[in-house]
Protein backbone atom coordinates (compact mmCIF):
# COMPACT_ATOMS: atom_id res chain seq x y z
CA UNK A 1 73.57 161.13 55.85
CA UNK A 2 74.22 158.67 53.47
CA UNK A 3 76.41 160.19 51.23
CA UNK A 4 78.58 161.69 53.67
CA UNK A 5 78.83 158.52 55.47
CA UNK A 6 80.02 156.77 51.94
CA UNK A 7 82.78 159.10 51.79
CA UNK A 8 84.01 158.91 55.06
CA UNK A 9 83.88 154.91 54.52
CA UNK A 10 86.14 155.51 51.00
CA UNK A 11 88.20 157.54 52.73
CA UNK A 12 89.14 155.61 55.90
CA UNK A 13 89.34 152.61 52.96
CA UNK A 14 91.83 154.40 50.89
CA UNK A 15 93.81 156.92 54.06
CA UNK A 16 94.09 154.47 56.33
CA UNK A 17 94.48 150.64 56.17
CA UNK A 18 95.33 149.57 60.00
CA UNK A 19 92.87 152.06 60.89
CA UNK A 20 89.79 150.82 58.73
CA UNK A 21 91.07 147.43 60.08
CA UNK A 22 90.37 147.98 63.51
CA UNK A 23 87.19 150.30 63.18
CA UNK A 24 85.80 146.48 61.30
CA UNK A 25 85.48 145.26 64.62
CA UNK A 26 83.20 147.67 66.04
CA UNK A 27 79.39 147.97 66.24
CA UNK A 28 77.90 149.20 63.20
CA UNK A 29 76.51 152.63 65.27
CA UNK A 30 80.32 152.71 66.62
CA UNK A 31 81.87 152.39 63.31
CA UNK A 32 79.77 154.79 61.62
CA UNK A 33 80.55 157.29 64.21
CA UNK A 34 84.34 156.64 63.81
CA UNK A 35 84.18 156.63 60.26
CA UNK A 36 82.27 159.82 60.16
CA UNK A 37 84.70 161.48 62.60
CA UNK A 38 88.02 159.82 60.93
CA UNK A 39 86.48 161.73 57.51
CA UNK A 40 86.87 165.13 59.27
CA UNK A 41 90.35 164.67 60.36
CA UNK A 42 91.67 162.79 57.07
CA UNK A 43 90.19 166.13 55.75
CA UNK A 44 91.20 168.69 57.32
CA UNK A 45 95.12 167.50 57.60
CA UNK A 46 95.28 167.20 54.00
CA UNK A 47 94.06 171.11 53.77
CA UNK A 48 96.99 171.50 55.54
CA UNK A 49 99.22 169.20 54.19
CA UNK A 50 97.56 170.08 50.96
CA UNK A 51 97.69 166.01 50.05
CA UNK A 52 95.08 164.14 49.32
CA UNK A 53 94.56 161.03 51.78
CA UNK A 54 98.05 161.24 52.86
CA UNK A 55 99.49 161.35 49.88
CA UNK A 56 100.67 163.14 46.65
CA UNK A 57 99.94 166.75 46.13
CA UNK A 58 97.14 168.79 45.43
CA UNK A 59 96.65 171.75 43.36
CA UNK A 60 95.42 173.59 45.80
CA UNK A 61 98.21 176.38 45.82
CA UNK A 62 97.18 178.98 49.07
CA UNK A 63 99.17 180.39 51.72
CA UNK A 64 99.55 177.75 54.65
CA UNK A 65 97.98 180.29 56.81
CA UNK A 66 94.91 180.77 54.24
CA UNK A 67 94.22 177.08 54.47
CA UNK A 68 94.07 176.71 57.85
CA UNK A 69 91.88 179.33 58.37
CA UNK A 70 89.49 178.02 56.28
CA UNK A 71 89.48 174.88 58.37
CA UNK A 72 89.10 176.82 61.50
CA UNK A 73 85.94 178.37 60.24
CA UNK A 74 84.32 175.27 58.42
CA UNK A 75 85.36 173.76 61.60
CA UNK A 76 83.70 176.28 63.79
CA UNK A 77 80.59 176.34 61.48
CA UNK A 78 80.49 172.41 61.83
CA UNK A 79 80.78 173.05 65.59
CA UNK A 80 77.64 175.41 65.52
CA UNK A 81 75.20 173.30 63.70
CA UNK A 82 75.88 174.55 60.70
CA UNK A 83 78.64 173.18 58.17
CA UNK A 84 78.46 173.33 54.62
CA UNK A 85 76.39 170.22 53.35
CA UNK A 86 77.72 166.99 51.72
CA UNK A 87 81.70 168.12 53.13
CA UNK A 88 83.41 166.25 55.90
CA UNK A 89 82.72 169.15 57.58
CA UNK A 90 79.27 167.95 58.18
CA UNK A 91 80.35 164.39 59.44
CA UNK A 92 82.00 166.17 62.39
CA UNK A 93 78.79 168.23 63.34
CA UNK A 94 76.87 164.46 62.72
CA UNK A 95 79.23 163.29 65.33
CA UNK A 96 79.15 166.38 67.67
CA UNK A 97 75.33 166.02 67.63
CA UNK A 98 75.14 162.11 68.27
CA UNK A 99 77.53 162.09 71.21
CA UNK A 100 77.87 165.88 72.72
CA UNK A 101 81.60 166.00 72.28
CA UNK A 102 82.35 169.15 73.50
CA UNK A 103 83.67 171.42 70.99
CA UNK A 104 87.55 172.00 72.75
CA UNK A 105 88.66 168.44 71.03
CA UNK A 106 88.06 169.29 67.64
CA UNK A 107 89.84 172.40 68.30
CA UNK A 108 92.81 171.39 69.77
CA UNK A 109 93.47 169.16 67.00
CA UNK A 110 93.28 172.46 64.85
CA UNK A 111 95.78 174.02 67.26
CA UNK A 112 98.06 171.32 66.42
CA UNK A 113 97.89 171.97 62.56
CA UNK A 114 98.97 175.87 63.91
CA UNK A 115 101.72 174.42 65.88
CA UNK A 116 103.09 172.53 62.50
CA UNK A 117 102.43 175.58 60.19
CA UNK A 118 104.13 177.87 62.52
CA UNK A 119 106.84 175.75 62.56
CA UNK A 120 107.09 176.27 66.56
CA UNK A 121 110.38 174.78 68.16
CA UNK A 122 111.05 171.73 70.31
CA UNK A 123 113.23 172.70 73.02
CA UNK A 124 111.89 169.95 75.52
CA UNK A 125 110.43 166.63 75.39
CA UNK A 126 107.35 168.46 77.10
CA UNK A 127 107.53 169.93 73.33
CA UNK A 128 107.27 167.00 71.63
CA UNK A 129 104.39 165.63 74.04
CA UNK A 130 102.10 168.97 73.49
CA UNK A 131 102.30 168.61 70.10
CA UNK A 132 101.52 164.75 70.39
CA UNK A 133 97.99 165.91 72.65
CA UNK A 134 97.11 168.05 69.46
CA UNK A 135 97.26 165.90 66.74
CA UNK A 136 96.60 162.62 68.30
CA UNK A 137 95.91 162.82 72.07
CA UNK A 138 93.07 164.53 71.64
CA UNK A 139 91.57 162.60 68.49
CA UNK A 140 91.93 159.60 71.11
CA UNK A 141 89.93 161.22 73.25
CA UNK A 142 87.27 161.97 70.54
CA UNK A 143 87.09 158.50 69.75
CA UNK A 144 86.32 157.60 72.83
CA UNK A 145 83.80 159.64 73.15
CA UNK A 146 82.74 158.24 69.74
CA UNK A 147 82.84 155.17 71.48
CA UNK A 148 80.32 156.07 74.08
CA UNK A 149 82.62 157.03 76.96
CA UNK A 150 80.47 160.17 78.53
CA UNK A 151 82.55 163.58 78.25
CA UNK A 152 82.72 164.37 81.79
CA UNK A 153 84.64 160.37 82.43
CA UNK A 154 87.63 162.44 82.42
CA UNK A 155 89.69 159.26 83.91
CA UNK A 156 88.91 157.12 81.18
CA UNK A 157 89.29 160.40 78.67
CA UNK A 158 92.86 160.60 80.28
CA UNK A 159 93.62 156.76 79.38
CA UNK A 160 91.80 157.55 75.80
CA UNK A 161 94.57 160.29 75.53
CA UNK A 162 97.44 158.01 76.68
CA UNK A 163 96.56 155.82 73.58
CA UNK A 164 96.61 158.57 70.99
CA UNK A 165 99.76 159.85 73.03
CA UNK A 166 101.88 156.16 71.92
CA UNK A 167 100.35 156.52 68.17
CA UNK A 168 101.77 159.63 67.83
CA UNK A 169 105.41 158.46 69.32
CA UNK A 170 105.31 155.78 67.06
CA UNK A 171 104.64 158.00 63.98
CA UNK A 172 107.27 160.00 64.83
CA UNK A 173 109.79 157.26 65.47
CA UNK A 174 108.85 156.09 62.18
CA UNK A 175 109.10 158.78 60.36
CA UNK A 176 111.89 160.97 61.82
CA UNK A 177 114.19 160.62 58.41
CA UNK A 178 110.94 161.55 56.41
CA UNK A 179 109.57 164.37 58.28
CA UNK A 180 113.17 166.13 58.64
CA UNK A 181 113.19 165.69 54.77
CA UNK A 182 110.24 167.65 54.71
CA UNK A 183 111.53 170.48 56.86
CA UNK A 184 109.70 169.30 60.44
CA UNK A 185 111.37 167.79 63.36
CA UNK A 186 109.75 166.71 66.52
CA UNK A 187 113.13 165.49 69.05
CA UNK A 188 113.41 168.06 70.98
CA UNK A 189 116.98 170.00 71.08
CA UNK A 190 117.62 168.14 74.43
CA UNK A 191 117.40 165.01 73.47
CA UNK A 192 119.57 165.60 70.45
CA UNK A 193 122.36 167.51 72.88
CA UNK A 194 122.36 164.40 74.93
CA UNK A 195 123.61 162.22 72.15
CA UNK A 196 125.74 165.73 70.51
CA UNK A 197 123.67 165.57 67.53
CA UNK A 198 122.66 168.65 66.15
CA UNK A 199 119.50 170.30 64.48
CA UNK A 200 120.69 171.02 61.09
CA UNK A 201 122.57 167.19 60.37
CA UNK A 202 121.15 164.97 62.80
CA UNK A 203 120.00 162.50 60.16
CA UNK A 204 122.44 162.70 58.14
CA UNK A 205 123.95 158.96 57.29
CA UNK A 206 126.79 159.49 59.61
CA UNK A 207 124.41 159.89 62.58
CA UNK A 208 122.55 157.19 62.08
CA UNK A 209 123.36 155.46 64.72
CA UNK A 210 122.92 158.12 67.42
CA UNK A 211 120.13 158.73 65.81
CA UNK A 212 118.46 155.09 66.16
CA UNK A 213 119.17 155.33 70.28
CA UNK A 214 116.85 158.58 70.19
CA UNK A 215 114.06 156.66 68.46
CA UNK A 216 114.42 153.79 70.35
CA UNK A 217 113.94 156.10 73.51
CA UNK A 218 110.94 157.29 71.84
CA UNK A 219 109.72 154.08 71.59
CA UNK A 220 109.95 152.76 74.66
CA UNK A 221 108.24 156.20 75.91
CA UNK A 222 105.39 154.91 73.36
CA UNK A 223 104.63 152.13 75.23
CA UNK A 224 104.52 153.55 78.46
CA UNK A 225 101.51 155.90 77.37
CA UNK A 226 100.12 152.17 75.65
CA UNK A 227 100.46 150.08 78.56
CA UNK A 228 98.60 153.30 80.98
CA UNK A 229 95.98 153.33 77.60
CA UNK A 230 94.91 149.48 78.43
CA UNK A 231 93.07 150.27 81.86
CA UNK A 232 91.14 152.65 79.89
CA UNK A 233 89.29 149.63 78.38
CA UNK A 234 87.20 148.03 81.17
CA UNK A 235 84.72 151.02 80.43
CA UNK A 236 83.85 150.08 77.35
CA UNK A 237 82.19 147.57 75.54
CA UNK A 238 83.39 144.41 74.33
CA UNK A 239 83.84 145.01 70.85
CA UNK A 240 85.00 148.63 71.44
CA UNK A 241 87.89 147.34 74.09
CA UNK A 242 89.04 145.03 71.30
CA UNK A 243 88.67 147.37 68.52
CA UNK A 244 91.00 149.87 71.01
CA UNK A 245 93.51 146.75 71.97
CA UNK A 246 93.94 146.33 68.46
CA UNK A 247 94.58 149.11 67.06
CA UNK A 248 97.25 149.46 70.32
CA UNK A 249 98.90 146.15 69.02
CA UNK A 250 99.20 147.18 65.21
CA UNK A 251 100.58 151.14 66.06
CA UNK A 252 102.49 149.43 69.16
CA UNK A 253 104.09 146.45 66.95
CA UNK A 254 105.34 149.59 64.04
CA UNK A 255 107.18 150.92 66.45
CA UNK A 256 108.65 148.05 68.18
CA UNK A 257 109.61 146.65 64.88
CA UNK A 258 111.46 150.58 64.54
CA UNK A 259 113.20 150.34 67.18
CA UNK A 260 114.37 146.10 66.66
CA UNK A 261 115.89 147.44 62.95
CA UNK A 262 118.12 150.22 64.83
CA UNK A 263 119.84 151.86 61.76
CA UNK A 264 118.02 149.62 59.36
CA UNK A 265 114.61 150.75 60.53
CA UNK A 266 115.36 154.47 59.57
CA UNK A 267 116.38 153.90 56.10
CA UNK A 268 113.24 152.26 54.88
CA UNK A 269 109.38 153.68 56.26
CA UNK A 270 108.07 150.64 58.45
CA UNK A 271 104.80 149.13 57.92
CA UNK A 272 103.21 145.86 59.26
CA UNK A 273 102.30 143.37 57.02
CA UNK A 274 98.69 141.58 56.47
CA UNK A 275 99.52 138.84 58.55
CA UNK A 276 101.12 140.38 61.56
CA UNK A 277 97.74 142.61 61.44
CA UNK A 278 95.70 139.46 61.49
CA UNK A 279 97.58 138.59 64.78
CA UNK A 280 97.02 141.46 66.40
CA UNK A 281 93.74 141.27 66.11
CA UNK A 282 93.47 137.32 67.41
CA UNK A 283 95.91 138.20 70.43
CA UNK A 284 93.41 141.37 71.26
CA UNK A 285 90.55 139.56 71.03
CA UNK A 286 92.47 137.69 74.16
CA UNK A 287 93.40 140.63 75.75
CA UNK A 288 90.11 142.08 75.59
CA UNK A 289 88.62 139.20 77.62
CA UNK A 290 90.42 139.63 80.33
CA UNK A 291 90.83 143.46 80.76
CA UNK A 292 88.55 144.05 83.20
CA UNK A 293 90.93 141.98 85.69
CA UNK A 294 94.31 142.67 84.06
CA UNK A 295 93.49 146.49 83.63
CA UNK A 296 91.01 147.42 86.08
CA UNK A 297 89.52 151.36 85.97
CA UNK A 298 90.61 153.09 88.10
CA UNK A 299 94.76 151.43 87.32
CA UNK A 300 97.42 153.01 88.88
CA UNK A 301 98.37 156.44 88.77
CA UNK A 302 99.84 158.07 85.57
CA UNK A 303 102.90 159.17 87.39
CA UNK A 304 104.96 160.85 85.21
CA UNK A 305 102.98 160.61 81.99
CA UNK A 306 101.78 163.96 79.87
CA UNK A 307 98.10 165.08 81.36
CA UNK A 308 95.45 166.76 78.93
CA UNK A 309 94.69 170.58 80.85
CA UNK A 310 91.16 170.77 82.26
């Protein structure tokens, strides 16, 4: 246990600064879990990336297809009660065992490395939103399991997905220049056709500015699923809701400042800096005293929002 749990705690230190921020303000059985769980995933998406912690490359030189089927099985192994010792593989079945996650989270999240490798389309914004479920929605929904949210709460779950749901707009919006660099592309053909950009040049320097109103749009979509994500919090604990509100302030305030640079935000990859973190984290300690009466379970209906399947 120990050792595993040291290297999930270097890697969420070294993959993943806002994150290892907000995971700080959990309970230490809370953050454990999170960091044990945020090891698997930091893993497995660089054996598909084949980065380490985000970053660089590796000299790991197999097929796409070969890697991801080795996470698939180590994955499925992990989900049996049996993954190879001492690998991050083995923080996910710690995790699976402590909290009963059922094993369909973990593998949608592996469906949405397929939907990457295969290079899959995005026709609609219903696209875009699928794909956001499988890499992020669900891990949201993980963590709130993590967080002690019992699997069958499927109306918190379906908040817990909302907030995963605005992380992953924001990442996108963020990184649209980047990722087209690297051959992916997540705005759907529509929304490109409604601003007569197209597939092959759309961020190109002369678009720019067509291109800014589509990630603005994307944006403000963000923070519909991040406004829904709040009621989510009156079921959980105090430090969990403000760990949660956090985190939703940090990923929230990337975007926003996106989407306030326009053309500016897509030439340079937008971070936050120390201090706007810091505030985040003093204005969510506010929010998270009054969420139980600002963002009362069961809120209003997600009309109009993406919905997990059953």
């Amino acid at each position: 246990m120990s050792v595993v749990l040291d290297n999930a705690r270097t890697a969420i230190a070294r993959g993943s600064k806002s994150f290892a921020l907000a995971s700080r303000l959990f309970d230490a059985p809370t953050r454990d879990r999170a960091m044990l769980l945020y090891a698997w995933c930091r893993h497995t998406d660089d054996v598909i990336d084949g980065q380490m912690l985000g970053e660089g490359r590796n000299d790991d030189r197999r097929a796409p297809a070969e890697r991801l089927a080795e996470v698939h099985w180590e994955t499925e192994r992990a989900l049996a009660g049996n993954p190879t010792p001492g690998t991050p593989y083995e923080a996910l079945a710690m995790v699976v065992q402590q909290t009963g996650m059922p094993a369909r989270f973990p593998r949608d999240l592996i469906h949405g490395f397929r939907i990457d490798m295969e290079a899959r389309p995005f026709l609609t914004f219903d696209d875009t939103l699928n794909y956001c479920y499988h890499v992020a929605g669900c891990v949201g929904v993980m963590m709130a399991i993590v967080m002690g949210v019992k699997p069958d709460q499927r109306a918190v779950l379906e908040r817990a997905c909302d907030l995963g749901m605005s992380f992953q707009l924001n990442n996108i919006a963020r990184d649209v220049v980047e990722d087209a660099m690297n051959g992916r592309r997540y705005i759907p053909d529509d929304w490109l056709a409604s601003v007569r950009l197209e597939p092959d040049s759309f961020v190109l320097d002369r678009n720019r500015r067509q291109l800014s109103r589509l990630v603005a749009r994307l944006v403000f979509k963000a923070e519909e699923y991040e406004e829904s994500a709040r009621y989510g919090t009156s079921a959980l604990g105090n430090r969990a809701a403000w760990a949660v509100l956090a985190a939703a302030r940090i990923y929230g305030g990337i975007g926003r400042k996106v989407r306030r640079l326009e053309e500016e935000g897509l030439a340079n990859r937008v971070s936050t800096t120390k201090a706007e973190k810091a505030r985040a984290v003093a204005l969510a300690m506010s929010d998270a005293l009054v969420r139980k009466s600002r963002w009362p379970m069961p809120g209003p209906p997600r009309e109009g929002l993406w919905t997990m399947p059953e």
